[in-house]
C-alpha atoms as a PDB file:
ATOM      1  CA  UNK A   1       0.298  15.332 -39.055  1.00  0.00           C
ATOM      2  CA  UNK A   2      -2.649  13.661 -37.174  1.00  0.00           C
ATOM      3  CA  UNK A   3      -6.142  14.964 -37.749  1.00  0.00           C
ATOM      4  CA  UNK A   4      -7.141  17.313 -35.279  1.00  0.00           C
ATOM      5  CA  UNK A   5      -9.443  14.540 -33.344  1.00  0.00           C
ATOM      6  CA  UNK A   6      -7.320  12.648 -33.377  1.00  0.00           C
ATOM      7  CA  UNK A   7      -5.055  14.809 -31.789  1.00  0.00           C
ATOM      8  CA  UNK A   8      -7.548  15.355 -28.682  1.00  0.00           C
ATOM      9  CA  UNK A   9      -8.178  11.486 -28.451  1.00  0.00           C
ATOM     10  CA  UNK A  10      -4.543  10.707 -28.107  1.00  0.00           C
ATOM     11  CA  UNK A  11      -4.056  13.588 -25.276  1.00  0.00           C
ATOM     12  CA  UNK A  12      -6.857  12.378 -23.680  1.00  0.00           C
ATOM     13  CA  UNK A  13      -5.784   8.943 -23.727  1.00  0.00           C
ATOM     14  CA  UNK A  14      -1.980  10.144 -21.871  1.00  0.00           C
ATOM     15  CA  UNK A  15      -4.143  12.010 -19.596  1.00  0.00           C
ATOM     16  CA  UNK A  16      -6.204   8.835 -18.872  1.00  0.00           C
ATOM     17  CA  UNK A  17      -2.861   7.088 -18.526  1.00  0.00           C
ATOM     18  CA  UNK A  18      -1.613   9.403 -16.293  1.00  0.00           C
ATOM     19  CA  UNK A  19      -4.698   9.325 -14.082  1.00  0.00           C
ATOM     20  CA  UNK A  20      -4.500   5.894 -14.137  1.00  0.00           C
ATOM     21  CA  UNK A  21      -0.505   5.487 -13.281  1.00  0.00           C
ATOM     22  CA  UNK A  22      -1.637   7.896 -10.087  1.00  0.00           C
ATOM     23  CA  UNK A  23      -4.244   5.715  -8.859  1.00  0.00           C
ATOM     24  CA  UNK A  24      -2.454   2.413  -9.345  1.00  0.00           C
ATOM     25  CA  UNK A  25       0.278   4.107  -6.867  1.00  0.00           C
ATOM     26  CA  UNK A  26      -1.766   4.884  -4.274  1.00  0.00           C
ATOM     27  CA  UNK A  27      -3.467   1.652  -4.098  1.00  0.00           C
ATOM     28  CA  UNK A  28       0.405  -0.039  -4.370  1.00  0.00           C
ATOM     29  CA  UNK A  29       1.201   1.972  -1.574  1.00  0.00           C
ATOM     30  CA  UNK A  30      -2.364   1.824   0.606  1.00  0.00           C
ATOM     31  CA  UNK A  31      -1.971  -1.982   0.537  1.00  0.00           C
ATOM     32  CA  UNK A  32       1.736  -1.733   1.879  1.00  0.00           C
ATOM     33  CA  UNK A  33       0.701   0.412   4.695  1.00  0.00           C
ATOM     34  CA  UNK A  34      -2.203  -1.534   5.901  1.00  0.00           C
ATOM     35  CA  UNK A  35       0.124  -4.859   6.020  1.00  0.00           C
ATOM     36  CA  UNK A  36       2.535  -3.110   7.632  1.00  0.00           C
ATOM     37  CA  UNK A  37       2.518  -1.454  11.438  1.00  0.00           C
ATOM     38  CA  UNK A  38       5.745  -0.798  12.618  1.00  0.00           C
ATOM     39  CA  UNK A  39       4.106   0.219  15.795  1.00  0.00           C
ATOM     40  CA  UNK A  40       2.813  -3.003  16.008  1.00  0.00           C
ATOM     41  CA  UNK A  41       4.258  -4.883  19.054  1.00  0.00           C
ATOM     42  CA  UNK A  42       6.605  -7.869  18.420  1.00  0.00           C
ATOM     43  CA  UNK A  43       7.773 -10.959  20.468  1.00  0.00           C
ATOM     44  CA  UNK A  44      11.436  -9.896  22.392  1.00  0.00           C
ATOM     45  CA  UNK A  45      14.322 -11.726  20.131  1.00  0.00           C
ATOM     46  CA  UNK A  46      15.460 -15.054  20.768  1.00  0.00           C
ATOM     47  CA  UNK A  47      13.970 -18.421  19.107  1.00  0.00           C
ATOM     48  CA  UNK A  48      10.485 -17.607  17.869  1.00  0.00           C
ATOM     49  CA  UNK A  49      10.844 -13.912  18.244  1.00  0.00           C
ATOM     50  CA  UNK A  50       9.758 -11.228  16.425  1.00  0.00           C
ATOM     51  CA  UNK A  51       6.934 -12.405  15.367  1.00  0.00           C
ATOM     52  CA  UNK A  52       3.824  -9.889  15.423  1.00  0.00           C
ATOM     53  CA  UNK A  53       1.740 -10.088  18.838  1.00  0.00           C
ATOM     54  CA  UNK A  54      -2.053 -10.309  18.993  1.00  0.00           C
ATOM     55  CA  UNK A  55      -4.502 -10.993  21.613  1.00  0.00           C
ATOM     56  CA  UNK A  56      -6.584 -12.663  18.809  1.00  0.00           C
ATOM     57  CA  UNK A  57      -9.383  -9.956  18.323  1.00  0.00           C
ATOM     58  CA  UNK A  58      -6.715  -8.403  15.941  1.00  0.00           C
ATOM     59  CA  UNK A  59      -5.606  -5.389  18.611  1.00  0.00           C
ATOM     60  CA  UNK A  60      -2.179  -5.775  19.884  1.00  0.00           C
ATOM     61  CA  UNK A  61      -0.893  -6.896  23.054  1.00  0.00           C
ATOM     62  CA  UNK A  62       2.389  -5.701  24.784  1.00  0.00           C
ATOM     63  CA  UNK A  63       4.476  -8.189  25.922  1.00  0.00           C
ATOM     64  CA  UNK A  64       4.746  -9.083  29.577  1.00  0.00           C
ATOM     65  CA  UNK A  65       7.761  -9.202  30.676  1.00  0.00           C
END
């Protein structure tokens, strides 16, 4: 049996790791949702299409057509 400080340092460590798990998850998943707008307009299908639209200021554009 561990020495009772021990004991605390290794629950704090899990509790660390756990803490740690949590925030490495929501930065995974912050980064996926800012590279990905699936509101975002897109070029109409065809050769080329599909591709993400921009009027270059990095707002989108709907397509005219």
């Amino acid at each position: 049996m561990l020495p009772a400080p021990d004991y605390q340092e290794i629950l704090q460590l899990q509790r660390d790791l756990a803490d740690l798990r949590t925030k490495w998850r929501r930065l995974i998943r912050d980064y996926y949702m800012r590279k990905f707008n699936p509101l975002q307009p897109r070029k109409p299908a065809g050769p080329g299409g599909g591709q993400w639209m921009s009027d270059g200021n990095g707002s989108a554009v709907p397509s005219k057509t």
